[in-house]
N, C-alpha and C. Protein backbone atom coordinates (compact mmCIF):
# COMPACT_ATOMS: atom_id res chain seq x y z
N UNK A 1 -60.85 47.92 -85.03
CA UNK A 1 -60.44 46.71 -85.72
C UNK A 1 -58.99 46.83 -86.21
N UNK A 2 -58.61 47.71 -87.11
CA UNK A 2 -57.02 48.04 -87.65
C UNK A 2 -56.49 48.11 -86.38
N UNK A 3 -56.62 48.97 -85.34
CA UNK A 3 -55.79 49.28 -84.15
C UNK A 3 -55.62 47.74 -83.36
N UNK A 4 -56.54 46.83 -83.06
CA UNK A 4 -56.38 45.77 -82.31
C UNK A 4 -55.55 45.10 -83.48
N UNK A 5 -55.70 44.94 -84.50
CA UNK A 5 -54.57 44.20 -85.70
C UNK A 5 -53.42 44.53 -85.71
N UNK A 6 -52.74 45.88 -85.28
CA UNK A 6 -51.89 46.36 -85.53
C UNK A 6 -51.54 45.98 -84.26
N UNK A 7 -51.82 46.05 -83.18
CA UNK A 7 -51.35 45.65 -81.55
C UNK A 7 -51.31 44.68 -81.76
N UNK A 8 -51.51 43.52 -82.56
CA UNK A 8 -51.61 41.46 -82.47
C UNK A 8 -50.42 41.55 -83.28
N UNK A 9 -50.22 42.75 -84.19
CA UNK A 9 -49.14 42.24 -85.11
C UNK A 9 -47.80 42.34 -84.86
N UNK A 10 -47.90 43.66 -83.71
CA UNK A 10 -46.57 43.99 -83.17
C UNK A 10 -46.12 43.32 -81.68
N UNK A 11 -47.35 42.75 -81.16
CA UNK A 11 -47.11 41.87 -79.82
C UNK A 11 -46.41 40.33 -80.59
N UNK A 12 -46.71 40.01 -82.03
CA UNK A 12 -46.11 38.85 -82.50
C UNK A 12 -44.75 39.63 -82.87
N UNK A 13 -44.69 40.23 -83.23
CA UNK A 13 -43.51 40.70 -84.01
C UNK A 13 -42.13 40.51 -82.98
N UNK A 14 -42.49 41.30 -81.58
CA UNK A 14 -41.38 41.27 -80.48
C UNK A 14 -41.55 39.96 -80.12
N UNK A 15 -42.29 38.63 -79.79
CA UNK A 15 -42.34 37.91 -79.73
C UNK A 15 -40.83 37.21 -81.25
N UNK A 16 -41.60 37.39 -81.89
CA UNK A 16 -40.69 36.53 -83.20
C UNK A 16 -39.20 37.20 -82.75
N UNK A 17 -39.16 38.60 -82.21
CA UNK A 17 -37.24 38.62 -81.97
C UNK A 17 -37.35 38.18 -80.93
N UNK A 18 -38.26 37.97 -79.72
CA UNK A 18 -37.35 37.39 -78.35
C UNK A 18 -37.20 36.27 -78.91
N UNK A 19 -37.51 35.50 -79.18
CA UNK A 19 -37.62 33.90 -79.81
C UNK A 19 -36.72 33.66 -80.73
N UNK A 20 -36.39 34.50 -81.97
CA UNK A 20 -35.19 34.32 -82.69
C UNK A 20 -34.19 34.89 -83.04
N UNK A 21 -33.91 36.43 -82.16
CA UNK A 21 -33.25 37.14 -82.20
C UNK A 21 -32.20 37.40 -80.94
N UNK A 22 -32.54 37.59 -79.74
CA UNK A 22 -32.55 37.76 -78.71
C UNK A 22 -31.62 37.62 -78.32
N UNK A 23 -31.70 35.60 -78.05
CA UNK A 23 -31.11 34.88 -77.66
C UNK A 23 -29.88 34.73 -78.24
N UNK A 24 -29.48 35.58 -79.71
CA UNK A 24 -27.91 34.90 -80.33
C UNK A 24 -27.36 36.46 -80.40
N UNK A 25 -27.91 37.55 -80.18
CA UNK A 25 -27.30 38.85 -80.30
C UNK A 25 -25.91 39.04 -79.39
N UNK A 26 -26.17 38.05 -78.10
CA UNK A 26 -24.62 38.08 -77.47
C UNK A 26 -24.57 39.04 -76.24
N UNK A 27 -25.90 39.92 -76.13
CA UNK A 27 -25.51 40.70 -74.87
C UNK A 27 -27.31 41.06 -74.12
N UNK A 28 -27.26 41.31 -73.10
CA UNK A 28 -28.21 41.60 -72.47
C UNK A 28 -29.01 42.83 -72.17
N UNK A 29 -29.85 43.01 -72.40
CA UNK A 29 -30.77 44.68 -72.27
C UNK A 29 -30.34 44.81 -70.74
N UNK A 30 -29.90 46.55 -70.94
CA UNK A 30 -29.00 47.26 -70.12
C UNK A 30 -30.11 47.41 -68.97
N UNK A 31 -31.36 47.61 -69.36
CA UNK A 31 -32.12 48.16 -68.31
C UNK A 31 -32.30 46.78 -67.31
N UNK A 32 -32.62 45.53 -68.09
CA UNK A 32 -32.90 44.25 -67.60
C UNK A 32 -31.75 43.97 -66.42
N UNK A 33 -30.60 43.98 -66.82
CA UNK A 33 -29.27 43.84 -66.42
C UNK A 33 -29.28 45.00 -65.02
N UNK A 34 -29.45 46.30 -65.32
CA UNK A 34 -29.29 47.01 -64.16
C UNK A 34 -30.43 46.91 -63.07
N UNK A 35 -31.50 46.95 -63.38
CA UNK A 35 -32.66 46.91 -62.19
C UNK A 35 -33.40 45.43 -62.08
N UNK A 36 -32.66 44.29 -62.77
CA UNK A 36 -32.93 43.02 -62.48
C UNK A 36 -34.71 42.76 -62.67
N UNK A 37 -34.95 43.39 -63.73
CA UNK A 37 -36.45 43.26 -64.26
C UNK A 37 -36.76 43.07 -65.36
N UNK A 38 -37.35 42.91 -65.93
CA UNK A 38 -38.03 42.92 -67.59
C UNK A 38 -37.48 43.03 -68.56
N UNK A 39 -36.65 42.81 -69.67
CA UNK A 39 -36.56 43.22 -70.59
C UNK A 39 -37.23 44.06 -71.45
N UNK A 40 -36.48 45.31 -72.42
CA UNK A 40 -37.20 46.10 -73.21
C UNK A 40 -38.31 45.41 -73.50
N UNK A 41 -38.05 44.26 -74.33
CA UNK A 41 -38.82 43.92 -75.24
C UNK A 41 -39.54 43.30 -74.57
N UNK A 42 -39.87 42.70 -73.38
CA UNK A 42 -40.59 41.96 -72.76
C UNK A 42 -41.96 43.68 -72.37
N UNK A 43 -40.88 44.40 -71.57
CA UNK A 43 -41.77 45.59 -71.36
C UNK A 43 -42.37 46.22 -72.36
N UNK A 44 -41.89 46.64 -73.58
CA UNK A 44 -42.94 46.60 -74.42
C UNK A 44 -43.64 46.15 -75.04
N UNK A 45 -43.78 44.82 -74.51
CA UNK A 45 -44.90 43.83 -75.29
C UNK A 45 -45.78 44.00 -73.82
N UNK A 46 -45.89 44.28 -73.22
CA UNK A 46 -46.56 44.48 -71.73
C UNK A 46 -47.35 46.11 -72.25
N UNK A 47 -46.57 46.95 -72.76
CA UNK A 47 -47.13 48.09 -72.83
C UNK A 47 -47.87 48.29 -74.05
N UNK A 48 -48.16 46.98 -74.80
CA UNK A 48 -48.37 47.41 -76.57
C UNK A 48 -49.72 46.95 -76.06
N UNK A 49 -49.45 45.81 -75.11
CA UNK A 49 -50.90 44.59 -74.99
C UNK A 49 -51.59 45.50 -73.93
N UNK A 50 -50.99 46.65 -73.06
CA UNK A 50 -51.84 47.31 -72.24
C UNK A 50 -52.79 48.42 -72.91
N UNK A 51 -51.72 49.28 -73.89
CA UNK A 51 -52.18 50.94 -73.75
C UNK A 51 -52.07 50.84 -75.55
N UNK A 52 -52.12 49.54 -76.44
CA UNK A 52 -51.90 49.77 -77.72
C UNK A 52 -50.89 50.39 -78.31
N UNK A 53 -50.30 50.27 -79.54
CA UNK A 53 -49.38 51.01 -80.15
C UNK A 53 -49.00 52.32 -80.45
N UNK A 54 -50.32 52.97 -80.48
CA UNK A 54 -50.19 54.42 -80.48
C UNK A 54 -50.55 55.08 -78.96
N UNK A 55 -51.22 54.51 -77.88
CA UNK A 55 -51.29 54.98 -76.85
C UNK A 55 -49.85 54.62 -76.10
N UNK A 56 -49.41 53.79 -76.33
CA UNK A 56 -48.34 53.50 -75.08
C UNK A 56 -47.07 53.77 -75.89
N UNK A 57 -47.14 54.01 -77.13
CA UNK A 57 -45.90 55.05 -77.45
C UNK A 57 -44.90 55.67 -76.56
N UNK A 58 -45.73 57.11 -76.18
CA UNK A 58 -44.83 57.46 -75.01
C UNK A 58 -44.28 56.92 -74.25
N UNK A 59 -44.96 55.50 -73.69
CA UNK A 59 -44.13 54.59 -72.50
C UNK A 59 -42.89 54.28 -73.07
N UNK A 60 -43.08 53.35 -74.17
CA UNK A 60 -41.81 53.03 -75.07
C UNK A 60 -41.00 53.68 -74.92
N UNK A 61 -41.05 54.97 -75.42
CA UNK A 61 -39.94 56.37 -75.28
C UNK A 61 -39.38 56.58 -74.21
N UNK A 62 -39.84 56.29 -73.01
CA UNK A 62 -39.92 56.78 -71.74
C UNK A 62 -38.47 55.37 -71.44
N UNK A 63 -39.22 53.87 -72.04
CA UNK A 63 -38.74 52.90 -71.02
C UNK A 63 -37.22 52.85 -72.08
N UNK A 64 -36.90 53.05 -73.21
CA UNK A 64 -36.09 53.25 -74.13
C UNK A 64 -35.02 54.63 -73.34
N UNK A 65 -35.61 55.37 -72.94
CA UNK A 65 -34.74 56.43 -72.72
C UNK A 65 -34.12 55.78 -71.42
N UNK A 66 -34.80 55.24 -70.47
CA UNK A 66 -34.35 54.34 -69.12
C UNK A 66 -33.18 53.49 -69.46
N UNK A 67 -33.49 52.85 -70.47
CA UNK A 67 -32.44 51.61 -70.41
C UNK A 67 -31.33 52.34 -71.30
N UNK A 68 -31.51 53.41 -72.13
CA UNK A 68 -30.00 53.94 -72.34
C UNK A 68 -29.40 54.93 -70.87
N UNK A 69 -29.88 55.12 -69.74
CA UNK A 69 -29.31 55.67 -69.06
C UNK A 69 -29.10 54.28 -67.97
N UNK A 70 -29.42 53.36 -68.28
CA UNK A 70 -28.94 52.07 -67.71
C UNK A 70 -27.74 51.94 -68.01
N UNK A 71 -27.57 51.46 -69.49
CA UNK A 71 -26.57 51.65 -69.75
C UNK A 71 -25.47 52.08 -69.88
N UNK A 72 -25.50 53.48 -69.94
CA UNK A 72 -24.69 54.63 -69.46
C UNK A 72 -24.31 54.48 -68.16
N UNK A 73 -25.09 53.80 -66.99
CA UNK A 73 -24.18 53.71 -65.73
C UNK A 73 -23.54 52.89 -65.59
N UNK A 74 -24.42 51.44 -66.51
CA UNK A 74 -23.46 50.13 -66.51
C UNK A 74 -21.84 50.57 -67.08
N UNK A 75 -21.99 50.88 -67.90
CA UNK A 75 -20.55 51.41 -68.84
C UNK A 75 -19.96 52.16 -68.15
N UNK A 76 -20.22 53.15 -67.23
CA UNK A 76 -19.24 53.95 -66.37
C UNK A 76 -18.65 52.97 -65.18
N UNK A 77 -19.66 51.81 -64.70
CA UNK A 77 -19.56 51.04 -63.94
C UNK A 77 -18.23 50.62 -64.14
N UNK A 78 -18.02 49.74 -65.38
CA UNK A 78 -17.13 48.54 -66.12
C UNK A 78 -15.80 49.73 -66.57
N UNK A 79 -15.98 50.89 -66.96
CA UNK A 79 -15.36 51.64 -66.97
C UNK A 79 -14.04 51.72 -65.55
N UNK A 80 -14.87 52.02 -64.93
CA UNK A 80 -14.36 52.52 -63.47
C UNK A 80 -13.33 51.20 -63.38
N UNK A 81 -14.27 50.50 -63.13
CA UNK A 81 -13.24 49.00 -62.69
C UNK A 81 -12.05 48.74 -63.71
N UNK A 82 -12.37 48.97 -65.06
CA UNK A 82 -11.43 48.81 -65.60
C UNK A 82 -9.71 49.98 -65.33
N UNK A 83 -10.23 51.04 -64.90
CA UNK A 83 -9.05 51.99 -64.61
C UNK A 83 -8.70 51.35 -63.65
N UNK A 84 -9.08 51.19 -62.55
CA UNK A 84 -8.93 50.82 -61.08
C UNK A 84 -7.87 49.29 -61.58
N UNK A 85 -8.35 48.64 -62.54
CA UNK A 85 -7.39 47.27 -62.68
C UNK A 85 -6.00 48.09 -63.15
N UNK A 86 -6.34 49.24 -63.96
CA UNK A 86 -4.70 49.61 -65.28
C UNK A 86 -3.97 49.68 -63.92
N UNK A 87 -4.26 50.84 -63.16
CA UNK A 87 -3.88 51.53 -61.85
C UNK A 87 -2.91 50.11 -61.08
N UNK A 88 -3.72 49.02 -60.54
CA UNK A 88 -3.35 48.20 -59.91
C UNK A 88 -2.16 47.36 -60.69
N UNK A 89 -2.25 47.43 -62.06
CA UNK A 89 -0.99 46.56 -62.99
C UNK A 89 0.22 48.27 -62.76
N UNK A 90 -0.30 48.74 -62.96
CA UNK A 90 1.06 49.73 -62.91
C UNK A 90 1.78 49.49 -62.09
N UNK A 91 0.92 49.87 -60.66
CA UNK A 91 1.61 49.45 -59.18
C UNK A 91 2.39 48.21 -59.13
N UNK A 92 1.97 47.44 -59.68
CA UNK A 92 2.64 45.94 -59.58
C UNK A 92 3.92 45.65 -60.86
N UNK A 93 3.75 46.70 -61.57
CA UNK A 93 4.75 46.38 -62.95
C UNK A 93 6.17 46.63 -61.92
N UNK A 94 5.84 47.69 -60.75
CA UNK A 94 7.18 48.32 -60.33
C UNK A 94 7.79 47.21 -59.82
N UNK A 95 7.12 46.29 -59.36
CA UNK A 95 8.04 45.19 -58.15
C UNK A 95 9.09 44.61 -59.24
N UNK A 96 10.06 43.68 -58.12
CA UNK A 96 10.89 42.99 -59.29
C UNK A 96 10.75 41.58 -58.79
N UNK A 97 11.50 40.88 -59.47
CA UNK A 97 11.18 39.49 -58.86
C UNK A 97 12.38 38.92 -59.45
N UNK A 98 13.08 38.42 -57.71
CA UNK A 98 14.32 37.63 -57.58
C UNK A 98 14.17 36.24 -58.07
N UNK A 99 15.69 35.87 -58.35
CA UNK A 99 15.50 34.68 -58.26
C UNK A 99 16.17 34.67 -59.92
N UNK A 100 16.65 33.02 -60.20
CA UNK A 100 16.42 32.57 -61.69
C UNK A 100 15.00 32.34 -62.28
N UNK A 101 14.08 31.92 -61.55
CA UNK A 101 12.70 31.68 -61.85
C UNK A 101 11.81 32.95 -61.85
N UNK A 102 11.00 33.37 -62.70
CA UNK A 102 10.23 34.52 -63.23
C UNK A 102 9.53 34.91 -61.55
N UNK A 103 8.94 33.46 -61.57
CA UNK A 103 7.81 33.62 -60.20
C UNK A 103 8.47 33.84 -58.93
N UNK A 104 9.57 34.03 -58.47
CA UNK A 104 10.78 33.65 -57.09
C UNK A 104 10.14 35.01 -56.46
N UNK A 105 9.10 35.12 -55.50
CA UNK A 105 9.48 36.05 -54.54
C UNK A 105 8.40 37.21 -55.13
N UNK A 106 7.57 36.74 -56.05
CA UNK A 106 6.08 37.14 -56.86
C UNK A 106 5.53 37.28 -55.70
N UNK A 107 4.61 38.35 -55.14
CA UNK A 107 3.61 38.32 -54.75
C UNK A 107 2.25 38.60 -55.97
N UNK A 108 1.47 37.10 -55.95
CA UNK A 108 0.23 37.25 -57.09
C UNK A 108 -0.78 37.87 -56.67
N UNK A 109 -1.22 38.97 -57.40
CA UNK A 109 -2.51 39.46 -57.08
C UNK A 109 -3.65 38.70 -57.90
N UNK A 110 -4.46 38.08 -57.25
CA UNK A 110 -5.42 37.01 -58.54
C UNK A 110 -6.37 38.01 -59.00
N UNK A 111 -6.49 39.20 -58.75
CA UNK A 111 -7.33 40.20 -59.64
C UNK A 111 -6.68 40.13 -61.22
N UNK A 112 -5.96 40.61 -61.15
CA UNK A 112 -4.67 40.86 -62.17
C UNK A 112 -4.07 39.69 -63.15
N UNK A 113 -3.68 38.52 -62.24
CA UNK A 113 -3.02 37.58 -62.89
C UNK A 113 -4.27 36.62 -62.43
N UNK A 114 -4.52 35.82 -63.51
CA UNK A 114 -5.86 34.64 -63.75
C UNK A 114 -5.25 33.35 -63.51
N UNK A 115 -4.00 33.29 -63.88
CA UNK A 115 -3.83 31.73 -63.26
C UNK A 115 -2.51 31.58 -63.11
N UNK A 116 -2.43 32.25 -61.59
CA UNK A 116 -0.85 32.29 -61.09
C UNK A 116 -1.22 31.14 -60.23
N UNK A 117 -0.05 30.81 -60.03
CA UNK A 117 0.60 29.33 -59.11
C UNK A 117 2.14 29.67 -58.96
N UNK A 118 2.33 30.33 -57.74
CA UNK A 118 3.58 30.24 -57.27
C UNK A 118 4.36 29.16 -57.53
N UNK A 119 4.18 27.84 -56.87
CA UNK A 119 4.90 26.61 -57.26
C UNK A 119 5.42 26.34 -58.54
N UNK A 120 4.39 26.49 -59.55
CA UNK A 120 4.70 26.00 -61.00
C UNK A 120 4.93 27.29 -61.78
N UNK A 121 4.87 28.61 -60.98
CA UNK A 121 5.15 29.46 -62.28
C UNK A 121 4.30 29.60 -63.17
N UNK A 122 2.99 29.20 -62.92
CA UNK A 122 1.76 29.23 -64.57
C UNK A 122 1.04 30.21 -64.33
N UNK A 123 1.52 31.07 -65.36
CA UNK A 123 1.00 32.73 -65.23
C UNK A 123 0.55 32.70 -66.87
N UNK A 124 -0.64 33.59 -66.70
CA UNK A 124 -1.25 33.63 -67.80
C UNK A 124 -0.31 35.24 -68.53
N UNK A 125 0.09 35.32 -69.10
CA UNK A 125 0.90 35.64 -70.31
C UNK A 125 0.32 37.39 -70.69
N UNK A 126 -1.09 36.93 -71.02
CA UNK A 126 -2.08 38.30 -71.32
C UNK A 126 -1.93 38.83 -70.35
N UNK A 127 -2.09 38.58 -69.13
CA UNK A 127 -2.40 39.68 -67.50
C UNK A 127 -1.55 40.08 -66.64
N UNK A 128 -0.22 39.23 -67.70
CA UNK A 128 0.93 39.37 -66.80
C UNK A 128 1.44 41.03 -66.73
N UNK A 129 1.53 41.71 -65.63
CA UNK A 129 1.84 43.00 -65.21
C UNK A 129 3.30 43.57 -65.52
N UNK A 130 4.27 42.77 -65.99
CA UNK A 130 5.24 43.16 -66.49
C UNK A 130 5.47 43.36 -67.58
N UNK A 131 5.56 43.83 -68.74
CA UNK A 131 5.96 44.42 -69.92
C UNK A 131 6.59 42.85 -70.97
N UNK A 132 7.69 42.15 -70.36
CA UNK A 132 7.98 40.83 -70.59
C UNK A 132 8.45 39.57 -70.46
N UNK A 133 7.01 39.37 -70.22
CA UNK A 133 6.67 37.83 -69.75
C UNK A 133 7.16 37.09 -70.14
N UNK A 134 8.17 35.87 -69.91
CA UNK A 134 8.41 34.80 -70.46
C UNK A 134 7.53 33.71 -70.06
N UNK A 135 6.97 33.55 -71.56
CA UNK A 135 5.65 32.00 -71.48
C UNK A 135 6.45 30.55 -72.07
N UNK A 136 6.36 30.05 -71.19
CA UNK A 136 6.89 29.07 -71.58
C UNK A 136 5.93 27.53 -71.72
């Protein structure tokens, strides 16, 4: 009787954060995100309602330890890419660019620069690869 109470109370409980927590925290469970399945909290409301709170413990532990090594690859992931961008602005800081006009003779990389337009010169300011940008 206590044990099935205690499993109704904690299957509501993750319920009450997917429902009012979840959704405004701003980021997504790492494990969900990397293997395109379940959320923690979805999975342990799967494992509370299977094996109870004190039996499926260990799972918890188990699926908790998963999604921090999710995470850990996601982050090396975003990591990586992020060097690979510094790398690619360096390379590009070297060029020069003729002309009276900033843009004259720019080759845009749209990785790098978000809203280049040769014609008009509309370079976003933040991504610009040169040291100093004139925004006009």
């Amino acid at each position: 009787m206590l044990r099935a109470m205690l499993r109704a109370l904690v299957i509501f409980l993750i319920g009450l954060y997917q429902r009012y927590l979840s959704p405004y925290k701003g980021y997504r469970c790492a494990h969900a995100a990397f293997h395109h399945g379940l959320s923690c909290s979805a999975a342990v409301k799967e494992i509370v309602r299977e094996h109870g709170v004190l039996g499926g413990l260990p799972l918890v532990r188990l699926r908790f330890a998963q999604c921090h090594a999710a995470y850990l690859q996601l982050s090396a992931e975003r990591n990586e890419t992020e060097e690979e961008r510094k790398r690619r602005r360096r390379r590009n800081a070297t060029r020069t660019c003729g002309g009276d006009d900033f843009c004259d003779g720019w080759l845009c990389d749209a990785a790098d620069l978000n809203a280049c337009d040769l014609g008009g010169c509309d370079i976003d300011c933040a991504d610009c690869p040169i040291g100093d940008c004139n925004c006009h």
